[in-house]
N, C-alpha and C. Protein backbone atom coordinates (compact mmCIF):
# COMPACT_ATOMS: atom_id res chain seq x y z
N UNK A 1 9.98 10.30 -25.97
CA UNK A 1 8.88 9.40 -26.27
C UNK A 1 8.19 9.03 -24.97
N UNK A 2 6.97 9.06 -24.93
CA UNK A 2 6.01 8.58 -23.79
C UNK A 2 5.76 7.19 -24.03
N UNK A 3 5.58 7.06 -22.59
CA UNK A 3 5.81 5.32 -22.35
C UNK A 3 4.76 5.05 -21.49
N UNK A 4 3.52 4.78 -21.65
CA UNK A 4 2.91 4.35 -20.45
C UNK A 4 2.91 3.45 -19.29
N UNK A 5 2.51 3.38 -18.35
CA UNK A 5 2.40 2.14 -17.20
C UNK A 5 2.11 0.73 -18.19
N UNK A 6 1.24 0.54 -18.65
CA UNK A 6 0.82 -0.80 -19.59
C UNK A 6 1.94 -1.23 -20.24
N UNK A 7 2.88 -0.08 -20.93
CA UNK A 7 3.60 -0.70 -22.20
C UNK A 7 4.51 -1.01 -21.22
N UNK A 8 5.01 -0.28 -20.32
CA UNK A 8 6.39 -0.49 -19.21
C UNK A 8 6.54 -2.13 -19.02
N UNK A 9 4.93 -2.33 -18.06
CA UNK A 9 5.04 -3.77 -17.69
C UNK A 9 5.00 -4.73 -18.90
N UNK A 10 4.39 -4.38 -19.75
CA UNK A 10 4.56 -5.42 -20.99
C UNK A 10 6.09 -5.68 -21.33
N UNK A 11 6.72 -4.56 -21.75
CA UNK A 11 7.63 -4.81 -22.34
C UNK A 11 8.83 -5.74 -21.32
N UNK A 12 8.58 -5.13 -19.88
CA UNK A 12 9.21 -5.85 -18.76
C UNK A 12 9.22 -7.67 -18.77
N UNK A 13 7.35 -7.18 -19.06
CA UNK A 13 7.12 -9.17 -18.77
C UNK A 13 7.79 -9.68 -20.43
N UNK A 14 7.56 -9.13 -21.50
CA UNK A 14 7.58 -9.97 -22.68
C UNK A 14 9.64 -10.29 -22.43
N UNK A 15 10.21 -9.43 -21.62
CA UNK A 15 11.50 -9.72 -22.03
C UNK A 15 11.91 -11.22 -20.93
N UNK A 16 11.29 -11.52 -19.51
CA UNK A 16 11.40 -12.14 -18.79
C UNK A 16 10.71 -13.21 -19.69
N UNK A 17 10.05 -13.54 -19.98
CA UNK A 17 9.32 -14.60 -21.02
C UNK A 17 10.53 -14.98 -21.78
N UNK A 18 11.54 -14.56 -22.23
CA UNK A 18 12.06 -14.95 -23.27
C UNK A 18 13.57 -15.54 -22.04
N UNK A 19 13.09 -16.18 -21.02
CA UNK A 19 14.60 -17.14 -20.18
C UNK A 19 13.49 -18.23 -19.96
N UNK A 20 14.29 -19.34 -20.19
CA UNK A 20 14.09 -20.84 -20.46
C UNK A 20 12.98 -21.19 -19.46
N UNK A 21 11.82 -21.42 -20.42
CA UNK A 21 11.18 -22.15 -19.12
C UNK A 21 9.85 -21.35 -18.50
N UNK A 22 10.03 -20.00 -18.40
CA UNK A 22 9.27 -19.15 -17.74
C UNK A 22 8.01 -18.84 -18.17
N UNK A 23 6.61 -18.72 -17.28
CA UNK A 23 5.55 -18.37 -17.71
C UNK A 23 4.76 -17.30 -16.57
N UNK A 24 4.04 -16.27 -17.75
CA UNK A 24 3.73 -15.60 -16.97
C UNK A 24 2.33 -15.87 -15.90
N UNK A 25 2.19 -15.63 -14.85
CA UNK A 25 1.01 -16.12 -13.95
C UNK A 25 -0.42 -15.43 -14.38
N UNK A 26 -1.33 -16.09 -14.40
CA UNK A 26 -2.42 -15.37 -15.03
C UNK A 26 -3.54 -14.93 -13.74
N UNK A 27 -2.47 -13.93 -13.28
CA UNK A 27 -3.57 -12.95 -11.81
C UNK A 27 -2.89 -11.89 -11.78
N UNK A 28 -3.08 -10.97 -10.92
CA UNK A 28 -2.76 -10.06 -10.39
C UNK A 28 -1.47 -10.15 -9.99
N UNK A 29 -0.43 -9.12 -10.12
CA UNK A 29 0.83 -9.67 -8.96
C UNK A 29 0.28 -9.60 -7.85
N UNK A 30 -0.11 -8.71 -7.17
CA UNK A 30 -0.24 -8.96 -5.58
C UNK A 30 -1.45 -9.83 -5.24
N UNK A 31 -2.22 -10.70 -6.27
CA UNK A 31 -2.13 -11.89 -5.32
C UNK A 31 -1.70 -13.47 -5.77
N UNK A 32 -0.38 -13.05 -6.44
CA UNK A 32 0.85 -14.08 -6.30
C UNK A 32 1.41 -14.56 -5.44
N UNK A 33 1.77 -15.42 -4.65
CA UNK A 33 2.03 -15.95 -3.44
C UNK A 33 1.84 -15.86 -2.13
N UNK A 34 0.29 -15.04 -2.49
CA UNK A 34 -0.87 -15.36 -1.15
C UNK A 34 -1.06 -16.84 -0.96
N UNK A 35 -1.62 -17.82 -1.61
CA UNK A 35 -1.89 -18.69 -1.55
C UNK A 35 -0.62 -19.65 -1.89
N UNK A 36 -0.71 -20.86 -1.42
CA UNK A 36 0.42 -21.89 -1.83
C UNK A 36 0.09 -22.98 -3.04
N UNK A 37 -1.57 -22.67 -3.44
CA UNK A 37 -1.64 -23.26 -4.93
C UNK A 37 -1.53 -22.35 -6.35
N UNK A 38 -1.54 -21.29 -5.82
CA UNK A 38 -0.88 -20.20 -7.13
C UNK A 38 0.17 -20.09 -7.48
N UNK A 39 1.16 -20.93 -7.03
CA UNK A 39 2.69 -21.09 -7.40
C UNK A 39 2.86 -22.20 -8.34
N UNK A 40 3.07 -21.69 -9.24
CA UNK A 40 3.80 -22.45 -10.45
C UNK A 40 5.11 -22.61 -10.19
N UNK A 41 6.01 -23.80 -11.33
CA UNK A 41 7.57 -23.95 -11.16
C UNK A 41 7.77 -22.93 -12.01
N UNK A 42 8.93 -21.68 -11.84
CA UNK A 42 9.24 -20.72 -12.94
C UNK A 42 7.87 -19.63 -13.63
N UNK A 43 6.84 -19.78 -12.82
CA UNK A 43 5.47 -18.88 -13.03
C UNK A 43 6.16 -17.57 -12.23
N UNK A 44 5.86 -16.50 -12.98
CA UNK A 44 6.47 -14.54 -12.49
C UNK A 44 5.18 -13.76 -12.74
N UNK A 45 5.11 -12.64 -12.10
CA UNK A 45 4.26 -11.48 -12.41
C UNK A 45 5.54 -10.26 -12.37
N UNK A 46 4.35 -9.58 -12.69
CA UNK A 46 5.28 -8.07 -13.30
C UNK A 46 4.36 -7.28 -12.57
N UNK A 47 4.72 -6.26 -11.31
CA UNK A 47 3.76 -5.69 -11.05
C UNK A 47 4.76 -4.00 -11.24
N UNK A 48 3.71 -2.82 -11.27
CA UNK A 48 4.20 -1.70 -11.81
C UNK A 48 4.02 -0.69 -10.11
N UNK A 49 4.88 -1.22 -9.35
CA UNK A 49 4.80 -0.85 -7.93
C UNK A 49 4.25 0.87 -7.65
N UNK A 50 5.32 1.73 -8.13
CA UNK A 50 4.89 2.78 -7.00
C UNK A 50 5.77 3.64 -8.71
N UNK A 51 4.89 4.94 -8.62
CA UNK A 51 6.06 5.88 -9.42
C UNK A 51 5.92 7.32 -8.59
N UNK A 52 6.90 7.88 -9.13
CA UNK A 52 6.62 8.97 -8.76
C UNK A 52 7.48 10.23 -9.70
N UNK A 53 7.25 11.47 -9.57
CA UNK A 53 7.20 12.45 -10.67
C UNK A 53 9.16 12.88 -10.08
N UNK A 54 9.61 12.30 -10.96
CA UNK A 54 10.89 13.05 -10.82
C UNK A 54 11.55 14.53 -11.48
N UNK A 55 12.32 15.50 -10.88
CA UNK A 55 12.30 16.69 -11.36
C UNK A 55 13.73 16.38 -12.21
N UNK A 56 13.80 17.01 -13.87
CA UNK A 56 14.79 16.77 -14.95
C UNK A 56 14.37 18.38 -15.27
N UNK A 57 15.24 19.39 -15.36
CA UNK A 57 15.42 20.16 -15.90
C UNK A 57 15.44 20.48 -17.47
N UNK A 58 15.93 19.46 -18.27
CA UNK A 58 16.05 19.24 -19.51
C UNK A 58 14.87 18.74 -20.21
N UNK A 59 13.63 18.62 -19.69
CA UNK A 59 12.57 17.79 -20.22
C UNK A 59 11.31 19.13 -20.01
N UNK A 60 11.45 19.93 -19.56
CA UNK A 60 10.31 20.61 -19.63
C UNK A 60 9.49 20.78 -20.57
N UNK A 61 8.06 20.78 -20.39
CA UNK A 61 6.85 21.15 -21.57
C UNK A 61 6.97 19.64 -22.52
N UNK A 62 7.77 18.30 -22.00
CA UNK A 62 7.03 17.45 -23.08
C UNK A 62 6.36 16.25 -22.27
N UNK A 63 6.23 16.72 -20.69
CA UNK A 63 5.16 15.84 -19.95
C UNK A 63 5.75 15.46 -18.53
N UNK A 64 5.27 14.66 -18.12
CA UNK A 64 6.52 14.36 -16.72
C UNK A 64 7.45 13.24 -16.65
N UNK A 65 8.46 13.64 -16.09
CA UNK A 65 9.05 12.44 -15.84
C UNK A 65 9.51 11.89 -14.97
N UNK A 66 9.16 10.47 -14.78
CA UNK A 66 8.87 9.50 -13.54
C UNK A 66 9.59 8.60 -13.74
N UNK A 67 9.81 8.32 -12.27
CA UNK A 67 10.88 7.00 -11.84
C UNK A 67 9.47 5.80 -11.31
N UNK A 68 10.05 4.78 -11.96
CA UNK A 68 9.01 3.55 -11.44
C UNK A 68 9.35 2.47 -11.01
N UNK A 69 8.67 1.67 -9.99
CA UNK A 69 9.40 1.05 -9.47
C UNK A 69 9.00 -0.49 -10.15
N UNK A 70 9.17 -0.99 -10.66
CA UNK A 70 8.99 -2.63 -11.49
C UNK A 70 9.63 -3.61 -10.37
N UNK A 71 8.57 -4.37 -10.16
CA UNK A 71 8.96 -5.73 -9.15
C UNK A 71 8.49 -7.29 -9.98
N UNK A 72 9.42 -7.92 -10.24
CA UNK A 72 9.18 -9.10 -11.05
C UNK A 72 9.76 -10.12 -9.74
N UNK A 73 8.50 -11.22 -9.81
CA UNK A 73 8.41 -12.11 -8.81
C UNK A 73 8.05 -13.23 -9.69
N UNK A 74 9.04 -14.40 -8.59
CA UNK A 74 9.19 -15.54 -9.63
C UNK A 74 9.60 -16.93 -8.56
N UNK A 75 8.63 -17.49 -8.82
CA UNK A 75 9.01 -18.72 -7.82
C UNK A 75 9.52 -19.87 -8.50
N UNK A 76 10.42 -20.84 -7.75
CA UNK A 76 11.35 -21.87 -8.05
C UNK A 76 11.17 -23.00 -7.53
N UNK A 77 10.61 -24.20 -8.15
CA UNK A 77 10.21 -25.27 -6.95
C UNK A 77 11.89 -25.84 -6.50
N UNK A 78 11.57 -26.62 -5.29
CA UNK A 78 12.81 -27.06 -4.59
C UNK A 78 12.42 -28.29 -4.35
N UNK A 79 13.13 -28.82 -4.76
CA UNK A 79 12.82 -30.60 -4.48
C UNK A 79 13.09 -30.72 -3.40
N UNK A 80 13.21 -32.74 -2.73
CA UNK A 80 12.94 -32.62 -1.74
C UNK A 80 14.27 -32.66 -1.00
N UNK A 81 14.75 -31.93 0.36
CA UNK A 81 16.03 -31.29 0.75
C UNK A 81 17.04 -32.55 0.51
N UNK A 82 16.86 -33.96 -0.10
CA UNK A 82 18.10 -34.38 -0.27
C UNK A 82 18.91 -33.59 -1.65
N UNK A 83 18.13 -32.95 -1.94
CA UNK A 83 18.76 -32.77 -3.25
C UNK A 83 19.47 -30.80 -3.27
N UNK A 84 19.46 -30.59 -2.15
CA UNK A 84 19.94 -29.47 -1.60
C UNK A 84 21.23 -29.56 -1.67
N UNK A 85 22.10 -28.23 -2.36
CA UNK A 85 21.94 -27.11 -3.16
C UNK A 85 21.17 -27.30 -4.05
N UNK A 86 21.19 -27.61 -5.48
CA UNK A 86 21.05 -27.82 -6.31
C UNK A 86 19.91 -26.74 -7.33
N UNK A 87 18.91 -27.28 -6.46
CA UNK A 87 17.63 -26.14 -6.83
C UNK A 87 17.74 -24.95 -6.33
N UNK A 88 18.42 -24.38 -5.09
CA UNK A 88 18.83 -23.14 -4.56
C UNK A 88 19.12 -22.42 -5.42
N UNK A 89 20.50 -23.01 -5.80
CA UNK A 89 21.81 -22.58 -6.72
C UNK A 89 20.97 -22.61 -7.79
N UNK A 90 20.41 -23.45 -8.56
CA UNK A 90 19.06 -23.13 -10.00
C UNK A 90 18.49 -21.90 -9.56
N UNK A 91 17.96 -21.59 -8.95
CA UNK A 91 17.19 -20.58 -8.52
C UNK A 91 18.18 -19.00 -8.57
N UNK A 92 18.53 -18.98 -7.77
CA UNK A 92 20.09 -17.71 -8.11
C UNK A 92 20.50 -17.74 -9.75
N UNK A 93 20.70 -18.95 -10.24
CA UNK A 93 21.33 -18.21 -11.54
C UNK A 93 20.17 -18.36 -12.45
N UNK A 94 18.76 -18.66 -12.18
CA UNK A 94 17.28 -18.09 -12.40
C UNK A 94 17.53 -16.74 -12.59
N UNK A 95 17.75 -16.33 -11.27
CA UNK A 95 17.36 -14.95 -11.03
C UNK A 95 18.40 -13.73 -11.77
N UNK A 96 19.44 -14.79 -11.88
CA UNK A 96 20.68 -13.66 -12.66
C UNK A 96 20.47 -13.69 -14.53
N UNK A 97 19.58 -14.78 -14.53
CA UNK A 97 19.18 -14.31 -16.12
C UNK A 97 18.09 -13.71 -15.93
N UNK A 98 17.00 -13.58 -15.23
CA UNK A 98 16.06 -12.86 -15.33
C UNK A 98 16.65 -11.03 -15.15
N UNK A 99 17.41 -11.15 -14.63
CA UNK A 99 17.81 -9.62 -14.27
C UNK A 99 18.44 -8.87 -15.48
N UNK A 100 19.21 -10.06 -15.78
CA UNK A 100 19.77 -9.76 -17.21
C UNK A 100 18.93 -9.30 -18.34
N UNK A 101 17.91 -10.24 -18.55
CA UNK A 101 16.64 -10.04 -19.50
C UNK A 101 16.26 -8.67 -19.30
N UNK A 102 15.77 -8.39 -17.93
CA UNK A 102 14.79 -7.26 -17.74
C UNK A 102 16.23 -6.00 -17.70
N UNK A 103 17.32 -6.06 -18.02
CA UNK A 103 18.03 -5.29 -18.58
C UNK A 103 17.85 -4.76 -19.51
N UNK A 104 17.75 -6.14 -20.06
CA UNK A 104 17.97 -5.89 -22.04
C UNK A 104 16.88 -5.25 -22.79
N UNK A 105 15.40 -5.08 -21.65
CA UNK A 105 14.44 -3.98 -21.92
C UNK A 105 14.78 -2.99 -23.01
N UNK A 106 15.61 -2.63 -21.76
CA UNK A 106 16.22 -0.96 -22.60
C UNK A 106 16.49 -0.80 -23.69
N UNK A 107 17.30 -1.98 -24.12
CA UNK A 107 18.13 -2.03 -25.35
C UNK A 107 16.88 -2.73 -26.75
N UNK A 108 15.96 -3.06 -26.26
CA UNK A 108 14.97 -3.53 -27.60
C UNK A 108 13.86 -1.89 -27.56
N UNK A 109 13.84 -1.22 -26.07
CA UNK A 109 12.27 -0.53 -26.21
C UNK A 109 13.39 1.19 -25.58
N UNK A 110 13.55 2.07 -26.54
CA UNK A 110 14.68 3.23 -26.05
C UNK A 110 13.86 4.38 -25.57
N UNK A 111 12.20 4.10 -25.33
CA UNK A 111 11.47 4.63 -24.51
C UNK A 111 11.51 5.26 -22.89
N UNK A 112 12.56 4.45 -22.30
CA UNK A 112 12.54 4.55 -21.25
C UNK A 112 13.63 3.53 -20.81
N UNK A 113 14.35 3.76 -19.80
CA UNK A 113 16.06 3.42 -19.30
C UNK A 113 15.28 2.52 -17.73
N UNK A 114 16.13 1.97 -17.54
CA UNK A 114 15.56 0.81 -16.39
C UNK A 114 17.27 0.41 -15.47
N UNK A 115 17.10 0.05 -14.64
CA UNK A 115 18.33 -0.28 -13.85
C UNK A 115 17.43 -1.12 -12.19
N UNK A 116 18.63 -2.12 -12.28
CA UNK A 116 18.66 -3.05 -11.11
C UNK A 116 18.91 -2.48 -9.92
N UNK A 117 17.66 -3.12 -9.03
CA UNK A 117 17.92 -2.39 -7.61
C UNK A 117 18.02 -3.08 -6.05
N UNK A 118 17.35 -4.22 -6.41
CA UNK A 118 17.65 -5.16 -5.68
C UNK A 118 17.02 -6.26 -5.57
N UNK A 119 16.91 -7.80 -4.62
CA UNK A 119 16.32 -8.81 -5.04
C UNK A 119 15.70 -9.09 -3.41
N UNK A 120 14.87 -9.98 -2.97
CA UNK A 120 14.48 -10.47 -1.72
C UNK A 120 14.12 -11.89 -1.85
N UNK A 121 15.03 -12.47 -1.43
CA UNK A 121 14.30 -14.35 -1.95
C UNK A 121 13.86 -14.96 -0.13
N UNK A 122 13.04 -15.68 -0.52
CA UNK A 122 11.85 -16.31 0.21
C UNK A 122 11.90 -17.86 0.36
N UNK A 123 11.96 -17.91 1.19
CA UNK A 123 11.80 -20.02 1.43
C UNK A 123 10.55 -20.03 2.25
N UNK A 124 9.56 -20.70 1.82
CA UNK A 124 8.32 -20.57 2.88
C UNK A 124 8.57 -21.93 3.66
N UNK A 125 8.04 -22.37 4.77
CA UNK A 125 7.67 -22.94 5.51
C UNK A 125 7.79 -24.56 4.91
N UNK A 126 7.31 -24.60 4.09
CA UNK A 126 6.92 -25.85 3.78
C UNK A 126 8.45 -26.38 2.38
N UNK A 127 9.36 -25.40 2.25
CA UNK A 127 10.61 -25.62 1.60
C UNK A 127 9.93 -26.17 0.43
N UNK A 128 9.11 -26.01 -0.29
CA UNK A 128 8.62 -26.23 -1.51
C UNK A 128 8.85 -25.63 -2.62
N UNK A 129 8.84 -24.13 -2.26
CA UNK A 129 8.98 -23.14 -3.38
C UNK A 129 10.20 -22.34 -3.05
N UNK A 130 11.35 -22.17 -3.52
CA UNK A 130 11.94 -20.19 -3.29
C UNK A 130 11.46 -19.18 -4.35
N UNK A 131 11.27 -18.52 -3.38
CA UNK A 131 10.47 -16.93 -4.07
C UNK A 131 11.34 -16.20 -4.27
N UNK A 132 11.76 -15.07 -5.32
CA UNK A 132 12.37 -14.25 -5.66
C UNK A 132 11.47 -12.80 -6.01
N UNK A 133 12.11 -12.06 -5.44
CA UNK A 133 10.80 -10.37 -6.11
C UNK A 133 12.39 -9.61 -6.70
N UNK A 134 12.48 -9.13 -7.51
CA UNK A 134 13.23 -8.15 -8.21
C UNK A 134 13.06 -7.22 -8.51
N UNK A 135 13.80 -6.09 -8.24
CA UNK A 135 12.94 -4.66 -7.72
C UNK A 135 13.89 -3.97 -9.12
N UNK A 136 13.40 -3.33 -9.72
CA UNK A 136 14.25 -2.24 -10.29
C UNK A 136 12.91 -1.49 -10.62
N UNK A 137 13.94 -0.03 -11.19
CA UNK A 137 13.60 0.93 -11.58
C UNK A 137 13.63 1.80 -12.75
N UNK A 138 12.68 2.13 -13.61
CA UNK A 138 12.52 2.80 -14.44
C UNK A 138 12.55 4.22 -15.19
N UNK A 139 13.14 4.75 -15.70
CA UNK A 139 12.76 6.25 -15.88
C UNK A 139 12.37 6.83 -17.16
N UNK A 140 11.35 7.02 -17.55
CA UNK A 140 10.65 7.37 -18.64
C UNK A 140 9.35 8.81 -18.54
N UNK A 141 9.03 8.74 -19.21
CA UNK A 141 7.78 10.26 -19.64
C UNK A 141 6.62 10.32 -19.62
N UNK A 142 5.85 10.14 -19.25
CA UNK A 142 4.48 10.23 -19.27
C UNK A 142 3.93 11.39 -19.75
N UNK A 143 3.07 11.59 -20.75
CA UNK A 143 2.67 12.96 -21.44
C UNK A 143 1.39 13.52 -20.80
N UNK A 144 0.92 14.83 -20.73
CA UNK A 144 0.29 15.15 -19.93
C UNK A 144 -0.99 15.50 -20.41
């Protein structure tokens, strides 16, 4: 089954939507945490990073198939440092249901298989927000 770029990130964002709280940001991912008033508490984008044409022997003649790279970014406000851990530690097990969610992709949409690849969290300057980007990867068909 072919899976396009559109349905990928949809199905990515609609499953992150469904952990407590979360909304999706209404821009672009990449220009999500350019600015320090585009951060929402628990606001994510879904951006559909980079793919590229992977070689499967077993798939010939029904289109290509590509590995993609899905980065879901998600910021966490942090109160103010008396209250440190607290929101940190919120934030980490944020990020361990979100990972979970964008697991469970697979298991609602059998279009295309997805796996965790890694995370990068962010404290800016002003200890207001932690940023999280979550990198995984996709492998599905694109028809030609």
């Amino acid at each position: 089954m072919s899976v396009t770029f559109s349905d990928l990130r949809a199905a990515v964002a609609s499953n992150v939507a469904n952990v407590s709280g979360m909304t999706l940001a209404k821009m672009a991912p990449e220009y999500f945490l350019r600015q320090q008033n585009t951060i929402a508490h628990k606001s994510y984008t879904v951006a559909v990073a980079q793919s590229n044409a992977t070689p499967e022997r077993q798939r010939r003649g029904v289109g290509v198939y590509v590995q993609t790279n899905v980065v879901v970014t998600f910021a966490h406000r942090l109160r103010p440092l008396d209250v440190y851990p607290t929101d940190y530690d919120a934030a980490l097990d944020l990020e361990r249901d979100i990972i979970n969610q964008v697991l469970q992709t697979y298991s609602v949409n059998k279009a295309f298989t997805i796996r965790y690849n890694s995370s990068v969290r962010t404290v800016g300057d002003s200890q207001e927000y932690i940023t999280v980007a979550c990198t995984f990867t996709a492998l599905h068909t694109i028809t030609q």
